[in-house]
C-alpha atoms as a PDB file:
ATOM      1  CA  UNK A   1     -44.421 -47.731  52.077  1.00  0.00           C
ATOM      2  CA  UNK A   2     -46.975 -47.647  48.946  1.00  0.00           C
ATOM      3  CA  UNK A   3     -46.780 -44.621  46.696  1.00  0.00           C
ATOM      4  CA  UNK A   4     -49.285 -44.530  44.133  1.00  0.00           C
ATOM      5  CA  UNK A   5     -49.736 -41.895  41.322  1.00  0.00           C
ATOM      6  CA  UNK A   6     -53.054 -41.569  39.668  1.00  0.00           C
ATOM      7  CA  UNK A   7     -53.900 -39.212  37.068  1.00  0.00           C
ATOM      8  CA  UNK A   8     -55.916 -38.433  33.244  1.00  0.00           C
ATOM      9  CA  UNK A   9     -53.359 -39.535  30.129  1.00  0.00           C
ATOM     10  CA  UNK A  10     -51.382 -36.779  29.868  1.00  0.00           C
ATOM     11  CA  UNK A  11     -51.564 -35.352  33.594  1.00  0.00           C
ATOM     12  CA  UNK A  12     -47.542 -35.925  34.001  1.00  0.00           C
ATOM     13  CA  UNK A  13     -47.068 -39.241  36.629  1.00  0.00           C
ATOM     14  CA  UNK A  14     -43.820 -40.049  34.630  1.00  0.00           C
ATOM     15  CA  UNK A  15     -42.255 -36.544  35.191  1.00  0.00           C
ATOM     16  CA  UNK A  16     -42.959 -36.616  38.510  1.00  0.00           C
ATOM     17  CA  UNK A  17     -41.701 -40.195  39.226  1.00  0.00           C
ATOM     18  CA  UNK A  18     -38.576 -38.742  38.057  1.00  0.00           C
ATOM     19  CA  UNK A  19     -38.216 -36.286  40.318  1.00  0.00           C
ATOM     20  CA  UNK A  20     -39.262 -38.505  43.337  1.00  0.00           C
ATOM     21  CA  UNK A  21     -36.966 -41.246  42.378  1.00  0.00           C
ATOM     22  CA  UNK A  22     -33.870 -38.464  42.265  1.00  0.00           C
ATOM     23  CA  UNK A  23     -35.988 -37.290  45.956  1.00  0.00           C
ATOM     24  CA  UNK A  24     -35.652 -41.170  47.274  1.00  0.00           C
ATOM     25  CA  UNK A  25     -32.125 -40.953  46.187  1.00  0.00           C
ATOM     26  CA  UNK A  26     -30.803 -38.234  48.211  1.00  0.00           C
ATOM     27  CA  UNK A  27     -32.113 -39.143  51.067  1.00  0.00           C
ATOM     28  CA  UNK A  28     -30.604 -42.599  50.546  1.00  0.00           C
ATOM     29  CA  UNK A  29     -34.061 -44.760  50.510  1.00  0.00           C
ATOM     30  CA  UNK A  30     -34.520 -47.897  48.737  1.00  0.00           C
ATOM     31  CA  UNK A  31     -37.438 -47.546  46.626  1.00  0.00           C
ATOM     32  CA  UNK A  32     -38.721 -49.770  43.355  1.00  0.00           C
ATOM     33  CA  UNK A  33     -40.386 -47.903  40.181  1.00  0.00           C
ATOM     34  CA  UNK A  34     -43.504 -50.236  39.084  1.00  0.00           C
ATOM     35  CA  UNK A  35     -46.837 -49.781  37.211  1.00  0.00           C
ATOM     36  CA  UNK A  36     -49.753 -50.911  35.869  1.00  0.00           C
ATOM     37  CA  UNK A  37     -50.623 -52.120  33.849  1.00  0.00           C
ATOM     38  CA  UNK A  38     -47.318 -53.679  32.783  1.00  0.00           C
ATOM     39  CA  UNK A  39     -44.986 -54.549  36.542  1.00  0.00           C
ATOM     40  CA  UNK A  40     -44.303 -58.171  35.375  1.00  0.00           C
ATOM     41  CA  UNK A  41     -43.308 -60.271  32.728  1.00  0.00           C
ATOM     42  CA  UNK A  42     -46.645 -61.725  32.164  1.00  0.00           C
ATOM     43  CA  UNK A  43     -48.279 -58.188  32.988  1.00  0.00           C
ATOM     44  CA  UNK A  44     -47.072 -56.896  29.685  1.00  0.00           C
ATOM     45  CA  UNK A  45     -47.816 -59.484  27.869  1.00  0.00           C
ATOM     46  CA  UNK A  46     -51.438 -58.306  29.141  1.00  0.00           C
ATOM     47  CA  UNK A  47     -50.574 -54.465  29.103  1.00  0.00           C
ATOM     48  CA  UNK A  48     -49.770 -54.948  25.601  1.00  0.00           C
ATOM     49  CA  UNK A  49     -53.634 -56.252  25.243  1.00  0.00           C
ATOM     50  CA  UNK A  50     -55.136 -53.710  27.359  1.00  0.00           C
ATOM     51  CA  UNK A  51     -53.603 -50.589  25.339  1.00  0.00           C
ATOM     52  CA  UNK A  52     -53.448 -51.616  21.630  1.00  0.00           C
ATOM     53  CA  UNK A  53     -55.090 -49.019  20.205  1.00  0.00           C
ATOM     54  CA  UNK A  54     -56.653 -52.112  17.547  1.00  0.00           C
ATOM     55  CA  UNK A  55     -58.483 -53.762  20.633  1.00  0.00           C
ATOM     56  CA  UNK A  56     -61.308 -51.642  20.415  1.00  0.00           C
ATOM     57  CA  UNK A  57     -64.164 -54.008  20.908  1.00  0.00           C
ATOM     58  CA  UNK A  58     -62.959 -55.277  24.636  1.00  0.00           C
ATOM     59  CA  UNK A  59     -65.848 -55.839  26.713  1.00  0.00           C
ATOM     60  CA  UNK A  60     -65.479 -53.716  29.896  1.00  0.00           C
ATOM     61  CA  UNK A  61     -66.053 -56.619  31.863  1.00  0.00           C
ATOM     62  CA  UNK A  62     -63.046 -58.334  30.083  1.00  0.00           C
ATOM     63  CA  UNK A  63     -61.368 -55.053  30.461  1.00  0.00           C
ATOM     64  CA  UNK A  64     -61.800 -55.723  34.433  1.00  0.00           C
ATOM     65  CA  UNK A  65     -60.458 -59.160  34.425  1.00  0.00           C
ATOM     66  CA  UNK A  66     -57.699 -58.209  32.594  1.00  0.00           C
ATOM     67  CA  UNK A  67     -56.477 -55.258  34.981  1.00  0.00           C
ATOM     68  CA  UNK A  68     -57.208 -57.913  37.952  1.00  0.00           C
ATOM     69  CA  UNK A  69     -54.983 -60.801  36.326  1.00  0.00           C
ATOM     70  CA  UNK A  70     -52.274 -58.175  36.223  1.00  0.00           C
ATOM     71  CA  UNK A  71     -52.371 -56.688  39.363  1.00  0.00           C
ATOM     72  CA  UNK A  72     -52.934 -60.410  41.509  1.00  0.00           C
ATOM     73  CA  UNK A  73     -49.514 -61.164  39.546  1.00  0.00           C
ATOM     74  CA  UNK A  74     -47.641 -58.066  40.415  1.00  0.00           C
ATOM     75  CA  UNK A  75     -48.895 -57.351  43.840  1.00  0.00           C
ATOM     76  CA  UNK A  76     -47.667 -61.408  44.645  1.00  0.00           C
ATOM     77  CA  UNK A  77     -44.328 -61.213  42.420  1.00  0.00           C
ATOM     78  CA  UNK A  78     -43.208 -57.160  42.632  1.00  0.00           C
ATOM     79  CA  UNK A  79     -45.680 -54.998  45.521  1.00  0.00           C
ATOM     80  CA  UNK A  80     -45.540 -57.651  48.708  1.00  0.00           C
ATOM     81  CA  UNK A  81     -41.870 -58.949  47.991  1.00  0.00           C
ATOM     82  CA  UNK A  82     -40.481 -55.373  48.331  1.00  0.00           C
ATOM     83  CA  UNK A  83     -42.390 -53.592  50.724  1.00  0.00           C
ATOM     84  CA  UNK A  84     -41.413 -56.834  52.989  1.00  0.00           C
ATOM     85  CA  UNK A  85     -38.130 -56.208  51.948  1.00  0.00           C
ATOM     86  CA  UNK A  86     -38.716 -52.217  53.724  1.00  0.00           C
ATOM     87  CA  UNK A  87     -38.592 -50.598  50.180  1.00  0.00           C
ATOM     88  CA  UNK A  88     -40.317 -47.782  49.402  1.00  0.00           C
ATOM     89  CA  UNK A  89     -42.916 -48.890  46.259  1.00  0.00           C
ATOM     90  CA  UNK A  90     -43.618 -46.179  43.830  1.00  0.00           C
ATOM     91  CA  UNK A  91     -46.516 -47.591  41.547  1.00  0.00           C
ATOM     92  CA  UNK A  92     -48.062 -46.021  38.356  1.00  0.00           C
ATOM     93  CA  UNK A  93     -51.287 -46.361  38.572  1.00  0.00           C
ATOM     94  CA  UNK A  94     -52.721 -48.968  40.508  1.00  0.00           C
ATOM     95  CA  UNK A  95     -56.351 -50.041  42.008  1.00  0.00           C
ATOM     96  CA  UNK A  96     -58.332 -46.437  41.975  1.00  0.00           C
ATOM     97  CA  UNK A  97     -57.622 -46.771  38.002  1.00  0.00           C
ATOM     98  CA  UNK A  98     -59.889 -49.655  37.916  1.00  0.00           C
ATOM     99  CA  UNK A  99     -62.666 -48.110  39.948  1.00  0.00           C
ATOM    100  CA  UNK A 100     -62.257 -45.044  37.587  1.00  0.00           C
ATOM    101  CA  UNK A 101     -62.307 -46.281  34.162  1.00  0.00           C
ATOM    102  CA  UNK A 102     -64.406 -49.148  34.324  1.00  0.00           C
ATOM    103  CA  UNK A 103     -66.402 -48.391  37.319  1.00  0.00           C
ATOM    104  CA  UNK A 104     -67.205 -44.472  37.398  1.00  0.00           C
ATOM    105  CA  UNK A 105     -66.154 -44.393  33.349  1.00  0.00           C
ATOM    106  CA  UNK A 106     -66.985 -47.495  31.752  1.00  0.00           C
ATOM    107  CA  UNK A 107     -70.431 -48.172  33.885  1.00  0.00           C
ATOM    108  CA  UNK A 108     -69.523 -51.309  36.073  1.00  0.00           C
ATOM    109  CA  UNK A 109     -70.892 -51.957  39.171  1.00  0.00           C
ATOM    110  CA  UNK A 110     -68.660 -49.988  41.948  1.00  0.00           C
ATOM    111  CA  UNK A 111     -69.994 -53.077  44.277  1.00  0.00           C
ATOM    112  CA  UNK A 112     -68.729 -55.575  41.444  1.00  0.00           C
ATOM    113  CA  UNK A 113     -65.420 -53.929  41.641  1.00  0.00           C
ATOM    114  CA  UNK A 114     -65.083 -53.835  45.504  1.00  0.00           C
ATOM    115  CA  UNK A 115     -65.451 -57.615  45.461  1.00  0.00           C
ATOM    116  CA  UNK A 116     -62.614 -58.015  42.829  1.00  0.00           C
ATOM    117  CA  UNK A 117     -60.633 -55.765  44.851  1.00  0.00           C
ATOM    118  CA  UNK A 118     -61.239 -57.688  47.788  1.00  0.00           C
ATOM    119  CA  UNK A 119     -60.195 -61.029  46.579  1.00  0.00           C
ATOM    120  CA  UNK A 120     -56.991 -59.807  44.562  1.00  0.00           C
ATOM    121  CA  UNK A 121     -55.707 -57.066  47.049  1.00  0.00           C
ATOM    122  CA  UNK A 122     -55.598 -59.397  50.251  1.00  0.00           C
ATOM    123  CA  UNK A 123     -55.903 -56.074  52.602  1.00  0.00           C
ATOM    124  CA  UNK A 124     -53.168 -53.869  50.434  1.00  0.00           C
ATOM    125  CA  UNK A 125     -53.649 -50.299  50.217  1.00  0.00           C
ATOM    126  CA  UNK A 126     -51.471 -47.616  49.301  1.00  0.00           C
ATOM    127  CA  UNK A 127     -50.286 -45.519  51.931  1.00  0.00           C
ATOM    128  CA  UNK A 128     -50.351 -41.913  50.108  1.00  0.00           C
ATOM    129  CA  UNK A 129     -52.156 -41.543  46.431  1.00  0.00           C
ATOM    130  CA  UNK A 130     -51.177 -38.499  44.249  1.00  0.00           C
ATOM    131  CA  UNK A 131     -54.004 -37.945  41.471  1.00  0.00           C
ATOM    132  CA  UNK A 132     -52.177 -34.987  39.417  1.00  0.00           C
ATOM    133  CA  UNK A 133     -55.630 -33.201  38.248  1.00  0.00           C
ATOM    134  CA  UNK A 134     -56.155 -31.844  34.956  1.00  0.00           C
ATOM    135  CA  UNK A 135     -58.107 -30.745  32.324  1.00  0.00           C
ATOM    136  CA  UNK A 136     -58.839 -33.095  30.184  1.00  0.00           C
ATOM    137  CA  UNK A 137     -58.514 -31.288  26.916  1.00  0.00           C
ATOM    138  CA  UNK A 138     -55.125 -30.179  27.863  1.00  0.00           C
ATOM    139  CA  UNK A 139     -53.941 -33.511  29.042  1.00  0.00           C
ATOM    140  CA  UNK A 140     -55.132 -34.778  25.752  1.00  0.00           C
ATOM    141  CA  UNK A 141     -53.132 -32.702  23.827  1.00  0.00           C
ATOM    142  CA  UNK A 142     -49.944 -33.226  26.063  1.00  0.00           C
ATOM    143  CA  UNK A 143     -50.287 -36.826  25.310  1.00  0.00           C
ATOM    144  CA  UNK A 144     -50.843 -36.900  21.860  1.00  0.00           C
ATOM    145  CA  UNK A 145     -47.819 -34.456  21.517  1.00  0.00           C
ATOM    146  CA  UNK A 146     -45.678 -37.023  23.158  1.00  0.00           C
ATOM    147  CA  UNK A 147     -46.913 -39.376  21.049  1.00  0.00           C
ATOM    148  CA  UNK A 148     -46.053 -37.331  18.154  1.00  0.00           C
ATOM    149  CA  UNK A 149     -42.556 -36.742  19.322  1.00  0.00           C
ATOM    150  CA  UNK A 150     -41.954 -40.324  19.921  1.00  0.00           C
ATOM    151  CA  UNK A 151     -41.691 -40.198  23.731  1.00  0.00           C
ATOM    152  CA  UNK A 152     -44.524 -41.984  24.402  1.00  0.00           C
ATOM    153  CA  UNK A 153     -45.542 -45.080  22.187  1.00  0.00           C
ATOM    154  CA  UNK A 154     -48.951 -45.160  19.257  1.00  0.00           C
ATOM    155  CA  UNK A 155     -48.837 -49.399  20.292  1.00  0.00           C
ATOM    156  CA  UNK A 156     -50.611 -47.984  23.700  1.00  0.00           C
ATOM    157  CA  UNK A 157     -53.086 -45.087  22.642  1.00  0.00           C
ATOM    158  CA  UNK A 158     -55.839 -47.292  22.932  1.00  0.00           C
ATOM    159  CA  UNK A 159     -57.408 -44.716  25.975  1.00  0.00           C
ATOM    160  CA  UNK A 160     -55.618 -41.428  24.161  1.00  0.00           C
ATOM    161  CA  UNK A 161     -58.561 -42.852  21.020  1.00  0.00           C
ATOM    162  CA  UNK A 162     -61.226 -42.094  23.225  1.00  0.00           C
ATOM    163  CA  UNK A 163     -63.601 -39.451  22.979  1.00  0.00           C
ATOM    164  CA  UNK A 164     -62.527 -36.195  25.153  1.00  0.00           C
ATOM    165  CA  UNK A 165     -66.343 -37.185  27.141  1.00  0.00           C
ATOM    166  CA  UNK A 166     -65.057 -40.388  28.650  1.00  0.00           C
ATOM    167  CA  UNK A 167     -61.596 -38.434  29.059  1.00  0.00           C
ATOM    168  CA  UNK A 168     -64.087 -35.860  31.280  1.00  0.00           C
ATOM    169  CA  UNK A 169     -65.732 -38.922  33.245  1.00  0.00           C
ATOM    170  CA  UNK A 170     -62.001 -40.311  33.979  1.00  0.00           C
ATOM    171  CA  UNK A 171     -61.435 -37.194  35.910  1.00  0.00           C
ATOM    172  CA  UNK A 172     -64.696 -36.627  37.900  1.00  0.00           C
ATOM    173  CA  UNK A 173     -64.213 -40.032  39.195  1.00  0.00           C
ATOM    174  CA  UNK A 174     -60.852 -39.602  40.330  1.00  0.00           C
ATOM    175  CA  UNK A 175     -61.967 -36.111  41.807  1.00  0.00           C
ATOM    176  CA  UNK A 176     -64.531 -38.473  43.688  1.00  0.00           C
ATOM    177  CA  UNK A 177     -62.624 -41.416  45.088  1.00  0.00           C
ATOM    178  CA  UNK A 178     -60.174 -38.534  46.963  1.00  0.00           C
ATOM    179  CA  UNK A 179     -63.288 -36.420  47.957  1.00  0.00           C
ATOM    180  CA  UNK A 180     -64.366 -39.960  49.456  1.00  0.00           C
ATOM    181  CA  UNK A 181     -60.842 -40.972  51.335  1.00  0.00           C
ATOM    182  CA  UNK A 182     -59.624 -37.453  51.631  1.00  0.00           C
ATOM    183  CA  UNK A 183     -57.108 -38.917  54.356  1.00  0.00           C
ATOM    184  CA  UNK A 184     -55.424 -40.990  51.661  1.00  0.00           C
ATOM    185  CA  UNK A 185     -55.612 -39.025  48.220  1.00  0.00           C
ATOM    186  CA  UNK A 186     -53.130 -35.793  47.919  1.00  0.00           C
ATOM    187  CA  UNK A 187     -54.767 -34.088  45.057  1.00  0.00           C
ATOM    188  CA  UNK A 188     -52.043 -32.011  43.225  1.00  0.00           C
ATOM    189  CA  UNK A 189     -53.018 -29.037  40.133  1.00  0.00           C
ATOM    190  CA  UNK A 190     -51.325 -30.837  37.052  1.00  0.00           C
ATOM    191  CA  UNK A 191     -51.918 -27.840  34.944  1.00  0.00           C
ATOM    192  CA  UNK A 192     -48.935 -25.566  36.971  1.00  0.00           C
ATOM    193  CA  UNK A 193     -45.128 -26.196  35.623  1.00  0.00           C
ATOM    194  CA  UNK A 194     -43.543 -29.162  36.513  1.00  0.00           C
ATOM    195  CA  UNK A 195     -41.456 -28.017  39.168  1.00  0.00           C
ATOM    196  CA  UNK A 196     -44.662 -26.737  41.241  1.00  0.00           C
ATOM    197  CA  UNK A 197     -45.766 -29.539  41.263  1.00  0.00           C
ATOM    198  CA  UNK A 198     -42.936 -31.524  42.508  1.00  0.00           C
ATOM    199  CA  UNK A 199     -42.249 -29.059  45.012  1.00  0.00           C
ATOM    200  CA  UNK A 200     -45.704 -29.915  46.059  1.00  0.00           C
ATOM    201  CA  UNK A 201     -45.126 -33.662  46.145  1.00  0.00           C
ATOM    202  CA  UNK A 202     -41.685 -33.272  47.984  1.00  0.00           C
ATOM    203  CA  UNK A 203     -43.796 -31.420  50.608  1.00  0.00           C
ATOM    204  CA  UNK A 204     -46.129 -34.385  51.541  1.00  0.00           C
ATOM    205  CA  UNK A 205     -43.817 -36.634  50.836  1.00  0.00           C
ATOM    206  CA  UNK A 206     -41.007 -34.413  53.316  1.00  0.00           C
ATOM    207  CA  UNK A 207     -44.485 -35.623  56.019  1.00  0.00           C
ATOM    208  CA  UNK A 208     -45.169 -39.201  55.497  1.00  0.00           C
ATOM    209  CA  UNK A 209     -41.428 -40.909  54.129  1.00  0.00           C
ATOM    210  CA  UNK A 210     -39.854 -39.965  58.197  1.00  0.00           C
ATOM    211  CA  UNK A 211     -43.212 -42.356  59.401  1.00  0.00           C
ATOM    212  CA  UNK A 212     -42.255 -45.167  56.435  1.00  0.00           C
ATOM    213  CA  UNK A 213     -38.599 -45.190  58.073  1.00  0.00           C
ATOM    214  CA  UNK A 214     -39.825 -45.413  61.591  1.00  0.00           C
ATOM    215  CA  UNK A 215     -41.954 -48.199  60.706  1.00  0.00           C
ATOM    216  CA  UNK A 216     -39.534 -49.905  58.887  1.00  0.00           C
ATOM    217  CA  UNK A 217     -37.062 -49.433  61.743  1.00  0.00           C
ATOM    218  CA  UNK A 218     -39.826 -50.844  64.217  1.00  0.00           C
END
Protein backbone atom coordinates (compact mmCIF):
# COMPACT_ATOMS: atom_id res chain seq x y z
CA UNK A 1 0.00 0.00 0.00
CA UNK A 2 0.99 3.78 -1.02
CA UNK A 3 0.60 6.41 1.66
CA UNK A 4 1.23 9.76 0.55
CA UNK A 5 1.20 13.02 2.65
CA UNK A 6 0.77 16.28 0.91
CA UNK A 7 0.62 19.52 2.49
CA UNK A 8 1.84 23.74 2.48
CA UNK A 9 5.60 24.07 4.27
CA UNK A 10 4.77 24.12 7.57
CA UNK A 11 1.34 22.08 7.53
CA UNK A 12 3.03 19.21 9.89
CA UNK A 13 3.62 15.81 7.40
CA UNK A 14 6.74 15.03 9.61
CA UNK A 15 4.73 15.01 12.93
CA UNK A 16 2.32 13.02 11.62
CA UNK A 17 4.65 10.43 9.94
CA UNK A 18 5.71 9.97 13.39
CA UNK A 19 2.79 9.05 14.77
CA UNK A 20 1.83 6.67 11.84
CA UNK A 21 5.13 4.99 11.85
CA UNK A 22 4.63 4.29 15.93
CA UNK A 23 0.62 3.32 14.36
CA UNK A 24 2.39 0.73 11.70
CA UNK A 25 4.35 -0.48 14.58
CA UNK A 26 1.79 -1.70 16.87
CA UNK A 27 -0.01 -3.32 14.67
CA UNK A 28 3.15 -5.12 13.54
CA UNK A 29 3.20 -3.86 9.67
CA UNK A 30 6.20 -3.49 7.65
CA UNK A 31 6.21 -0.12 6.32
CA UNK A 32 9.28 2.15 4.68
CA UNK A 33 9.50 6.11 5.49
CA UNK A 34 10.50 7.86 1.99
CA UNK A 35 10.12 11.34 0.37
CA UNK A 36 10.57 13.60 -2.13
CA UNK A 37 12.33 15.11 -3.08
CA UNK A 38 15.34 13.35 -1.55
CA UNK A 39 14.36 8.96 -1.36
CA UNK A 40 17.72 8.05 -3.03
CA UNK A 41 21.20 8.58 -3.11
CA UNK A 42 21.19 10.41 -6.31
CA UNK A 43 17.73 12.10 -5.29
CA UNK A 44 19.54 14.24 -2.81
CA UNK A 45 22.10 15.02 -4.64
CA UNK A 46 19.08 16.67 -6.71
CA UNK A 47 16.98 17.62 -3.52
CA UNK A 48 19.90 19.48 -2.46
CA UNK A 49 19.45 21.53 -5.98
CA UNK A 50 15.84 21.84 -5.83
CA UNK A 51 15.76 23.54 -2.19
CA UNK A 52 18.91 25.74 -1.91
CA UNK A 53 17.53 28.69 -1.00
CA UNK A 54 20.64 30.37 -3.55
CA UNK A 55 18.96 28.62 -6.67
CA UNK A 56 16.63 31.22 -7.19
CA UNK A 57 16.70 31.67 -10.91
CA UNK A 58 15.55 27.81 -11.77
CA UNK A 59 13.40 27.81 -14.67
CA UNK A 60 10.10 26.10 -13.72
CA UNK A 61 10.45 23.94 -16.53
CA UNK A 62 13.91 22.81 -15.14
CA UNK A 63 12.21 22.77 -11.85
CA UNK A 64 9.86 19.93 -13.52
CA UNK A 65 12.61 17.87 -14.87
CA UNK A 66 14.29 17.91 -11.86
CA UNK A 67 11.30 16.57 -9.58
CA UNK A 68 10.78 13.88 -12.56
CA UNK A 69 14.58 12.67 -12.55
CA UNK A 70 14.02 12.13 -8.85
CA UNK A 71 10.97 10.48 -8.66
CA UNK A 72 11.74 7.89 -12.04
CA UNK A 73 14.86 7.01 -9.68
CA UNK A 74 13.03 6.43 -6.48
CA UNK A 75 9.83 4.97 -7.68
CA UNK A 76 12.40 2.17 -9.72
CA UNK A 77 15.05 1.87 -6.71
CA UNK A 78 12.74 2.57 -3.26
CA UNK A 79 8.48 2.75 -4.23
CA UNK A 80 8.15 -0.61 -6.65
CA UNK A 81 10.91 -2.73 -4.76
CA UNK A 82 8.93 -2.47 -1.46
CA UNK A 83 5.46 -2.40 -2.17
CA UNK A 84 6.45 -5.81 -4.18
CA UNK A 85 8.02 -6.76 -1.20
CA UNK A 86 4.06 -6.21 0.64
CA UNK A 87 5.39 -3.13 2.64
CA UNK A 88 3.41 -0.51 3.48
CA UNK A 89 5.16 2.86 1.64
CA UNK A 90 4.73 6.03 3.52
CA UNK A 91 5.99 8.85 1.06
CA UNK A 92 6.46 12.63 1.76
CA UNK A 93 5.27 14.25 -0.80
CA UNK A 94 5.11 12.73 -4.00
CA UNK A 95 3.39 13.39 -7.63
CA UNK A 96 0.31 15.92 -6.61
CA UNK A 97 3.41 18.23 -5.41
CA UNK A 98 4.43 18.56 -8.92
CA UNK A 99 1.00 19.30 -10.32
CA UNK A 100 0.74 21.90 -7.43
CA UNK A 101 3.76 23.93 -7.50
CA UNK A 102 4.67 23.98 -10.94
CA UNK A 103 1.44 23.28 -12.54
CA UNK A 104 -1.45 25.16 -10.50
CA UNK A 105 1.56 27.48 -8.76
CA UNK A 106 4.28 27.96 -11.06
CA UNK A 107 1.96 28.20 -14.44
CA UNK A 108 2.90 24.93 -16.40
CA UNK A 109 0.75 23.27 -18.52
CA UNK A 110 -1.46 20.69 -16.27
CA UNK A 111 -1.53 18.66 -19.82
CA UNK A 112 2.44 19.02 -19.94
CA UNK A 113 2.55 17.54 -16.55
CA UNK A 114 0.09 14.61 -17.15
CA UNK A 115 2.41 13.45 -19.93
CA UNK A 116 5.51 13.52 -17.58
CA UNK A 117 3.52 11.74 -15.14
CA UNK A 118 2.59 9.27 -17.54
CA UNK A 119 5.94 8.29 -18.76
CA UNK A 120 7.74 8.31 -15.21
CA UNK A 121 4.86 6.78 -13.05
CA UNK A 122 4.30 3.55 -15.27
CA UNK A 123 0.50 3.28 -13.81
CA UNK A 124 1.58 4.04 -9.90
CA UNK A 125 -0.77 5.81 -7.80
CA UNK A 126 -1.03 6.18 -4.26
CA UNK A 127 -3.64 4.38 -2.63
CA UNK A 128 -4.79 7.06 0.16
CA UNK A 129 -3.33 10.90 -0.01
CA UNK A 130 -3.47 13.03 3.22
CA UNK A 131 -3.12 16.89 2.24
CA UNK A 132 -2.96 18.39 5.99
CA UNK A 133 -4.70 21.93 5.02
CA UNK A 134 -3.62 25.10 6.32
CA UNK A 135 -3.37 28.55 6.29
CA UNK A 136 -0.75 29.64 4.69
CA UNK A 137 0.36 32.47 6.89
CA UNK A 138 0.36 30.21 9.81
CA UNK A 139 2.20 27.43 8.14
CA UNK A 140 4.71 30.02 7.21
CA UNK A 141 5.42 31.00 10.46
CA UNK A 142 5.55 27.32 11.84
CA UNK A 143 8.22 26.73 9.37
CA UNK A 144 10.32 29.51 9.73
CA UNK A 145 10.16 28.88 13.58
CA UNK A 146 11.58 25.49 12.99
CA UNK A 147 13.99 26.86 11.03
CA UNK A 148 14.91 29.19 13.68
CA UNK A 149 15.15 26.51 16.27
CA UNK A 150 17.30 24.40 14.16
CA UNK A 151 14.82 21.55 13.55
CA UNK A 152 14.41 22.07 10.20
CA UNK A 153 17.46 23.11 7.92
CA UNK A 154 18.09 27.19 6.14
CA UNK A 155 20.18 24.81 3.14
CA UNK A 156 16.33 23.93 2.05
CA UNK A 157 14.19 27.22 2.48
CA UNK A 158 14.33 27.81 -1.00
CA UNK A 159 10.06 27.51 -1.09
CA UNK A 160 9.84 28.98 2.79
CA UNK A 161 11.65 32.44 0.49
CA UNK A 162 8.67 32.70 -1.40
CA UNK A 163 6.19 35.26 -1.25
CA UNK A 164 3.09 34.28 1.18
CA UNK A 165 0.92 34.72 -2.63
CA UNK A 166 2.50 31.69 -4.22
CA UNK A 167 2.34 30.09 -0.56
CA UNK A 168 -1.76 30.92 -1.12
CA UNK A 169 -1.72 29.34 -4.78
CA UNK A 170 0.16 26.10 -3.25
CA UNK A 171 -2.89 25.54 -1.21
CA UNK A 172 -5.84 26.24 -3.59
CA UNK A 173 -4.31 23.76 -5.83
CA UNK A 174 -4.01 21.12 -3.44
CA UNK A 175 -7.66 22.02 -2.23
CA UNK A 176 -8.39 21.30 -6.06
CA UNK A 177 -6.66 18.07 -7.00
CA UNK A 178 -8.78 16.36 -3.78
CA UNK A 179 -12.02 18.26 -4.80
CA UNK A 180 -11.15 16.50 -8.27
CA UNK A 181 -10.34 12.70 -6.90
CA UNK A 182 -12.32 13.08 -3.75
CA UNK A 183 -12.17 9.10 -3.59
CA UNK A 184 -8.41 9.28 -3.16
CA UNK A 185 -7.49 12.59 -1.18
CA UNK A 186 -8.39 12.55 2.80
CA UNK A 187 -8.26 16.20 3.45
CA UNK A 188 -7.32 16.68 7.19
CA UNK A 189 -7.59 20.58 9.21
CA UNK A 190 -3.74 21.13 9.92
CA UNK A 191 -4.52 24.11 11.99
CA UNK A 192 -6.14 21.74 15.15
CA UNK A 193 -3.35 20.24 17.73
CA UNK A 194 -1.40 17.56 16.66
CA UNK A 195 -3.05 14.85 18.28
CA UNK A 196 -6.50 15.73 16.39
CA UNK A 197 -5.15 15.32 13.73
CA UNK A 198 -3.57 12.02 14.11
CA UNK A 199 -6.53 10.74 15.67
CA UNK A 200 -8.03 11.70 12.41
CA UNK A 201 -5.44 9.90 10.29
CA UNK A 202 -5.54 6.70 12.56
CA UNK A 203 -9.29 6.75 11.70
CA UNK A 204 -8.91 6.35 7.85
CA UNK A 205 -6.09 4.66 8.14
CA UNK A 206 -8.04 2.05 11.03
CA UNK A 207 -10.40 1.71 7.14
CA UNK A 208 -8.03 1.15 4.39
CA UNK A 209 -4.56 -0.70 6.20
CA UNK A 210 -7.21 -4.20 7.00
CA UNK A 211 -7.79 -3.97 2.75
CA UNK A 212 -3.65 -3.45 2.23
CA UNK A 213 -3.27 -6.79 4.42
CA UNK A 214 -5.92 -8.68 2.59
CA UNK A 215 -4.39 -7.82 -0.57
CA UNK A 216 -1.14 -8.57 0.42
CA UNK A 217 -2.34 -11.90 1.81
CA UNK A 218 -4.15 -12.58 -1.66
Amino acid sequence: MLITLEGIEGSGKTTQIEYMVAYLQQRGLDYIVTKEPGGTALGEKIRSILLDPDNRDIHPMTELLLYAADRAQHIREVIRPMLAAGKVVICDRFYDSTTVYQGFTRGIDIAVIGQLNTLVLEGLAPDVTFLLDLDPEIGLKRAWAQISDGSRTRSETRFENEKLQFHERVRSGYLELARQEPGRFIVVDASKDPAVVKEEIFHHLGKCLPRAETQSLG
